[in-house]
Protein backbone atom coordinates (compact mmCIF):
# COMPACT_ATOMS: atom_id res chain seq x y z
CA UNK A 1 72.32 55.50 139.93
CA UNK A 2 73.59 51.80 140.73
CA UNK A 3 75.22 50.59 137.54
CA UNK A 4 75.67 46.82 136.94
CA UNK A 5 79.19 46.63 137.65
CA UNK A 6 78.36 48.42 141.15
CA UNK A 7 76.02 45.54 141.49
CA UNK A 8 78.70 42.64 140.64
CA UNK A 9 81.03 44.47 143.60
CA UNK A 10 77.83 44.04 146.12
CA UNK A 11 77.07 40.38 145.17
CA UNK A 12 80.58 39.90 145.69
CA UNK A 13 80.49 41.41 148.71
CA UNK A 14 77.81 39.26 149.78
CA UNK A 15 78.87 35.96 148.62
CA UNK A 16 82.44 36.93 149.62
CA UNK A 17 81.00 36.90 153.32
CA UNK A 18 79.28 33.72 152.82
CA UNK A 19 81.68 31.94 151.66
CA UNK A 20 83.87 32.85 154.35
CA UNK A 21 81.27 31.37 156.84
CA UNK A 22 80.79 27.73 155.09
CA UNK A 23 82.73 25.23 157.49
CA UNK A 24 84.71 22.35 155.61
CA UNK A 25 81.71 19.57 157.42
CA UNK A 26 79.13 21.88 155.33
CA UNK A 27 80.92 21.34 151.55
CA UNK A 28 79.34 17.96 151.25
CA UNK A 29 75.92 19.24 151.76
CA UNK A 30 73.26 18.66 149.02
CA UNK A 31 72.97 22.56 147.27
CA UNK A 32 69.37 23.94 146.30
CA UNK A 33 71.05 22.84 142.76
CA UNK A 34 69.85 18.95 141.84
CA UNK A 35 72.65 16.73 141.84
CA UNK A 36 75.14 19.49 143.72
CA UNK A 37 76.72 19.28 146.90
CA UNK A 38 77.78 22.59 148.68
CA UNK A 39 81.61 22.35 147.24
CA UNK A 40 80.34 21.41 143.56
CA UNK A 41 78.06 24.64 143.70
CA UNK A 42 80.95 26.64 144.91
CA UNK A 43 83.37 25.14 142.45
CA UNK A 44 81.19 26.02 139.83
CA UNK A 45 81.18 29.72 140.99
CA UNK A 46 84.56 30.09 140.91
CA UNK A 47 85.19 29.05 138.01
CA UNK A 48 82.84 31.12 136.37
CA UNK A 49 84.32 33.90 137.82
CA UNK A 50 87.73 32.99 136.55
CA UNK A 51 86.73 32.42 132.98
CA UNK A 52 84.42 35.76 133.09
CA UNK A 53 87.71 37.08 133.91
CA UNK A 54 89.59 36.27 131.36
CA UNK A 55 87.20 36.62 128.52
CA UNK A 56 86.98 40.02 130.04
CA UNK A 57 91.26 40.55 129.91
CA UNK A 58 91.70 38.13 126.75
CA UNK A 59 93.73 35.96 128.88
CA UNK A 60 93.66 32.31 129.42
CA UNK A 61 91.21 31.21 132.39
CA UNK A 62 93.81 28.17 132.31
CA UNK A 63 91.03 25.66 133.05
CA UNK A 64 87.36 24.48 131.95
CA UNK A 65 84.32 25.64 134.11
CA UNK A 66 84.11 21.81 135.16
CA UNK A 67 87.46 21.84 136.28
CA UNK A 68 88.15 21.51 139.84
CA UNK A 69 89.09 25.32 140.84
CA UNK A 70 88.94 25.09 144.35
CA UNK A 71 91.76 22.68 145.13
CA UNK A 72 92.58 22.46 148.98
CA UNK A 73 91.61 26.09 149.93
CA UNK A 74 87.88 26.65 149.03
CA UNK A 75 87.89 29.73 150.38
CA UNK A 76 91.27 30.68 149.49
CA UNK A 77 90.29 30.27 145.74
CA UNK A 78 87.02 32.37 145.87
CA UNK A 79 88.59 35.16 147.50
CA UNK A 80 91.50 35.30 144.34
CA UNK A 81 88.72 34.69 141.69
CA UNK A 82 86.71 37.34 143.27
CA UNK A 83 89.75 39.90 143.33
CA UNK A 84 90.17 38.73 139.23
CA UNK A 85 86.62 39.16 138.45
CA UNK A 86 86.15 42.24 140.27
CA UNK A 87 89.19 43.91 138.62
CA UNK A 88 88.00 42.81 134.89
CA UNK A 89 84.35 43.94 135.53
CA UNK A 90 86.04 47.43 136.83
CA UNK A 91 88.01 48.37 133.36
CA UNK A 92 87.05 51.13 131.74
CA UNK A 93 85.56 48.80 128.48
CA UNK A 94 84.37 46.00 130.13
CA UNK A 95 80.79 46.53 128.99
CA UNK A 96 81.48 47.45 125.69
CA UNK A 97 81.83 44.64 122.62
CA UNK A 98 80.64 40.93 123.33
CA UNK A 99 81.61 38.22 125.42
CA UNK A 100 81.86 34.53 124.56
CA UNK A 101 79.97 32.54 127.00
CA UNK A 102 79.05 28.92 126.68
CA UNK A 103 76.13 29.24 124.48
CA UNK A 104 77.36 31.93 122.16
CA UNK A 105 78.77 35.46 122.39
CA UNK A 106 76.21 38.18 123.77
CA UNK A 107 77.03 42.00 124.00
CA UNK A 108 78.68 42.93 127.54
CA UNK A 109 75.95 44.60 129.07
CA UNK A 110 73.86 41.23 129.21
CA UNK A 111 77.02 39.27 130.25
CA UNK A 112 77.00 41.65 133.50
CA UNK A 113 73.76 41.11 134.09
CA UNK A 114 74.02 37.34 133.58
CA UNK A 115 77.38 37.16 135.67
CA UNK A 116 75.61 39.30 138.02
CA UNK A 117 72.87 36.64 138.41
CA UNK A 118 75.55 33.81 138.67
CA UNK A 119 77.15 35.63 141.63
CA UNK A 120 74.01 36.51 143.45
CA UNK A 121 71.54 33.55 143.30
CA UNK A 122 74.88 30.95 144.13
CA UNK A 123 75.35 33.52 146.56
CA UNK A 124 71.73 32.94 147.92
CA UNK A 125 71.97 29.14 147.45
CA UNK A 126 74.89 28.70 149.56
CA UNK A 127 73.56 31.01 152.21
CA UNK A 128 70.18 28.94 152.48
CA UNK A 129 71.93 25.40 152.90
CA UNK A 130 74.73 27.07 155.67
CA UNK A 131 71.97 28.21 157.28
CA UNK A 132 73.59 31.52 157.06
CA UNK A 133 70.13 33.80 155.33
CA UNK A 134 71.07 36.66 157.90
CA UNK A 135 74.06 37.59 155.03
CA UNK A 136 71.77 37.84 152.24
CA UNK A 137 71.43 41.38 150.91
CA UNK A 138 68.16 41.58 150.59
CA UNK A 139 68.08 45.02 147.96
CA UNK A 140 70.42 43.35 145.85
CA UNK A 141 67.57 40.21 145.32
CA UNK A 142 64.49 42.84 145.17
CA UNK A 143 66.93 44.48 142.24
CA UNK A 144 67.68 41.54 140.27
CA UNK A 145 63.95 39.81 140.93
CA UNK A 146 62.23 43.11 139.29
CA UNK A 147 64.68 43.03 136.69
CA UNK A 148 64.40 39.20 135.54
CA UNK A 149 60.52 39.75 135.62
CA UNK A 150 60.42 43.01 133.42
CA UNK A 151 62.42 40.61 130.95
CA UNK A 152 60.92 37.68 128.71
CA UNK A 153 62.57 35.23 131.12
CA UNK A 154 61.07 32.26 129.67
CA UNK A 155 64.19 31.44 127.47
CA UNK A 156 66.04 30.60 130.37
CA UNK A 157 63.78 28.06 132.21
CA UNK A 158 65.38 24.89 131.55
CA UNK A 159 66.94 21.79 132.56
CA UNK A 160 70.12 22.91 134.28
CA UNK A 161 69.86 26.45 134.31
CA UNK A 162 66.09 27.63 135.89
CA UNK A 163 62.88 25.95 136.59
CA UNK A 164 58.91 27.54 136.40
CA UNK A 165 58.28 30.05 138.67
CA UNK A 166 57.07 28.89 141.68
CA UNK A 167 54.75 31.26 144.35
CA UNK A 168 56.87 32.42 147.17
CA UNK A 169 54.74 32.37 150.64
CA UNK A 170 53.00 35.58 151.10
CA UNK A 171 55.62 38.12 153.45
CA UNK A 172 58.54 36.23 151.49
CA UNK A 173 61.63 37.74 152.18
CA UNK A 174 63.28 38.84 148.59
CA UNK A 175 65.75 36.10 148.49
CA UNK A 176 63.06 33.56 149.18
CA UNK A 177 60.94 35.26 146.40
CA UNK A 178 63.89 35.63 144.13
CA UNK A 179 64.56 31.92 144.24
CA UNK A 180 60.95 31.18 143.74
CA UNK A 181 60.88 33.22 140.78
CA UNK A 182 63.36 30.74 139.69
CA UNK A 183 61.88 27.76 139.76
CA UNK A 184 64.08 26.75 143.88
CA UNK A 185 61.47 25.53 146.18
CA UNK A 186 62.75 26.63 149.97
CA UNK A 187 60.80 27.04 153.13
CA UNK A 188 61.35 30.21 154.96
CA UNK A 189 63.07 29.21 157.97
C-alpha cells in the first residue's frame, strides 16, 4: 500500500525532473497561476517546501513563503529544499501531532496530503507552460484527483487557492483532468 509520504517522494520525483528541464528564457513565462510567471510559481514551491520542513524539524525556515528562495540558482534551490522536505516528511513522527500552516494548525496526516497537492499540481503547472507534459506522472494525478473528489472539496475553491471545477475534454489525460477538477482551464496539446 502507497502511503502519503511514498507519494510526497514521487511528486518530488516528478517535479524534481521538471524543474531540471525549465531553461532560464522560460522563468518569465506567465504560470497556469493568475498573476504568476514561471519563476514566481517556482519560488513559491520552494518555499513551501522549506517552511513544511521546518515546521516538520521545529527549526527556523529562516524566511517567509513570499520571500525570494530561489536566489541565482533556481534549480540549485529546489533540489536542496527538496532534499529538506523529503528528509522531514521521512521521520519516523512526521504524521503524527499538527502542523501550523498559514490558516491554522491541522493534524499531520492532512498537512501530507495538502503538501502533497502543493508539490504535485505546481509540479503539473510548470510542466504544462515548459511544454514538458511527457514528465507528468500520470498515476500520481489519477491518485490525488480520486482523492480530492471523495472529499468535500468545496472549502478550498477560492480566490488564490482553487477555482470551480471545470469539465476536462472527454479522453483527458489525468493531469489535464486533475487541473480541471481544479478550476485550470488548459487545452490538451
Amino acid at each position: 500500500m502507497t502511503t502519503v509520504t511514498d507519494q510526497i517522494d514521487r511528486a518530488l520525483d516528478m517535479t524534481g525532473a521538471i524543474v531540471k528541464g525549465i531553461t532560464d528564457d522560460r522563468l518569465a513565462a506567465p504560470s497556469l497561476c493568475p498573476g504568476w510567471e514561471v519563476r514566481t510559481e517556482l519560488n513559491h514551491l520552494v518555499g513551501g517546501m522549506r517552511i513544511f520542513a521546518a515546521e516538520l524539524t521545529g527549526t527556523d525556515a529562516g524566511a517567509d513563503h513570499d520571500s525570494d528562495w530561489l536566489g541565482t540558482d533556481p534549480y540549485g534551490a529546489f533540489a536542496a529544499a527538496a532534499d529538506l522536505d523529503r528528509a522531514a516528511w521521512r521521520r519516523p513522527d512526521a504524521l503524527e501531532g499538527t502542523v501550523r500552516l498559514g490558516f491554522g494548525a491541522v493534524p499531520g496526516q492532512m498537512a501530507a496530503l495538502i503538501h502533497l497537492t502543493e508539490l504535485l499540481v505546481h509540479g503539473v503547472d510548470l510542466a504544462v507552460v515548459t511544454d514538458q507534459e511527457h514528465l507528468v506522472d500520470q498515476d500520481s494525478c489519477a491518485d490525488l484527483l480520486a482523492i480530492m473528489q471523495s472529499m468535500d472539496f468545496d472549502a478550498f475553491r477560492r480566490p488564490g487557492m482553487f477555482g470551480p471545477a471545470l469539465p476536462a475534454p472527454a479522453g483527458a489525460l489525468a493531469h489535464h483532468r486533475l487541473l480541471a477538477f481544479l478550476g485550470r482551464a488548459v487545452m490538451p496539446r
